[in-house]
Protein backbone atom coordinates (compact mmCIF):
# COMPACT_ATOMS: atom_id res chain seq x y z
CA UNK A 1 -46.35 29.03 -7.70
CA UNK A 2 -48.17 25.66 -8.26
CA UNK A 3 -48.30 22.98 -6.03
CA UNK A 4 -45.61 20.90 -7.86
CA UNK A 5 -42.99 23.79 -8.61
CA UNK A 6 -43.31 24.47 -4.13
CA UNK A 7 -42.74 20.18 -3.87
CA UNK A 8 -40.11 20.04 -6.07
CA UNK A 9 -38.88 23.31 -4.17
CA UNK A 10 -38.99 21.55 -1.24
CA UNK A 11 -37.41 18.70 -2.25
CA UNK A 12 -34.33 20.30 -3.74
CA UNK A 13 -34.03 22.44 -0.19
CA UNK A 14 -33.85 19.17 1.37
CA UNK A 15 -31.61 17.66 -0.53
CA UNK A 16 -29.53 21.13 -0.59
CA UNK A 17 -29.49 20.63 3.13
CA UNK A 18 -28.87 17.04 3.11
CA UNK A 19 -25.52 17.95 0.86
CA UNK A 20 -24.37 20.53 3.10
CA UNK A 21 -24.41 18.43 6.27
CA UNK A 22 -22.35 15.60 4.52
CA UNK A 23 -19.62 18.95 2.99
CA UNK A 24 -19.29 19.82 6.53
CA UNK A 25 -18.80 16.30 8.15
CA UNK A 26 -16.20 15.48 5.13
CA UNK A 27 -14.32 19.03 6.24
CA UNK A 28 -14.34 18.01 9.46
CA UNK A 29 -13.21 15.00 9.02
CA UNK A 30 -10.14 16.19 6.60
CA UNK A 31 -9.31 18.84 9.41
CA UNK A 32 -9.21 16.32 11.88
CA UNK A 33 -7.00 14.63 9.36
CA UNK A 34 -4.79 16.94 9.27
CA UNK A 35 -4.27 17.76 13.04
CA UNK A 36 -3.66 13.90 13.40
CA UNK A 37 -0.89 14.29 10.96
CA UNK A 38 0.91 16.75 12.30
CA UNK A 39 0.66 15.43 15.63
CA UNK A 40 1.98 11.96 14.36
CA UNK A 41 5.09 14.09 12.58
CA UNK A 42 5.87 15.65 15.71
CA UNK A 43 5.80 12.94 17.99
CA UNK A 44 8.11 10.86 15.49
CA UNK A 45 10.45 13.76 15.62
CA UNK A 46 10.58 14.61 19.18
CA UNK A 47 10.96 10.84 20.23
CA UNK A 48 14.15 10.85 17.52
CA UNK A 49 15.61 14.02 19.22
CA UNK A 50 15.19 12.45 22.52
CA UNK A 51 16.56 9.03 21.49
CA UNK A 52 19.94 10.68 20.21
CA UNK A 53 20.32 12.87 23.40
CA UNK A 54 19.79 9.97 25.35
CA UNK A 55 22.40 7.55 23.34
CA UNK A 56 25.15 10.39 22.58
CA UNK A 57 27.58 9.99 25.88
CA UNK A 58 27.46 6.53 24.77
CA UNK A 59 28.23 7.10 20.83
CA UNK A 60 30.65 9.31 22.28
CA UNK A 61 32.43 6.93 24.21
CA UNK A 62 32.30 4.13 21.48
CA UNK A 63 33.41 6.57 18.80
CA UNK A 64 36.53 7.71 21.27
CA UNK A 65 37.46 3.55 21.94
CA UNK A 66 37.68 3.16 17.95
CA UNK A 67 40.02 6.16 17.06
CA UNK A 68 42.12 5.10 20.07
CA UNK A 69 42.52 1.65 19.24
CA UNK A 70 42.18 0.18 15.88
CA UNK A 71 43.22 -2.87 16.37
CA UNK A 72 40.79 -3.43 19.30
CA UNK A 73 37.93 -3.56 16.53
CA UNK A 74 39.63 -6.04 14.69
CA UNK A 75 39.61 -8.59 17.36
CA UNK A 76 36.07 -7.78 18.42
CA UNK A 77 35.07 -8.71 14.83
CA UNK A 78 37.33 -11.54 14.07
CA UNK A 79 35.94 -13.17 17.53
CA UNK A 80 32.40 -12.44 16.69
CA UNK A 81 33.42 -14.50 13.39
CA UNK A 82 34.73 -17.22 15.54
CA UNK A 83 31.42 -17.27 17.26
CA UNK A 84 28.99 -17.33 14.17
CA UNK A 85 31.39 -19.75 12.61
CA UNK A 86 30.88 -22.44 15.67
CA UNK A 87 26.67 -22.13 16.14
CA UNK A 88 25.37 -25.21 14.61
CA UNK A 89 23.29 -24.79 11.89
């Protein structure tokens, strides 16, 4: 082997080296990426499932008030048009 052919050897197990470093930080990174994204999905998830445990007696209640009385609604949204109506503008 002649002195160039072992430099140029050299130099393309560097760079060889060099490119298999940066492949392994990338699929790092992208793994990482992943893991984040999941995470973020569940947490979105779990704080909606939470949320409508924590508000259901309520919608329960409200939902019961309507079907009782109809006509209750009615004057809890003609007064909130009273109330819009008289804001200046």
């Amino acid at each position: 082997m002649t002195p160039e052919e072992k430099a140029l050897l050299e130099q393309t197990r560097a760079l060889v080296e060099d490119s298999n470093k940066m492949l392994k930080s990338m699929r790092r990174s992208a793994r990482m990426s992943s893991i984040f994204h999941i995470f973020y999905w569940i947490v979105i998830l779990a704080l909606t499932v939470g949320s409508y445990y924590l508000l259901e007696p309520n919608l329960k209640k409200v939902s019961t008030l309507i079907s009782s009385d109809p006509q209750l609604v009615d004057n809890a949204l003609q007064q909130a048009k009273s109330m819009l109506q008289k804001q200046p503008q």
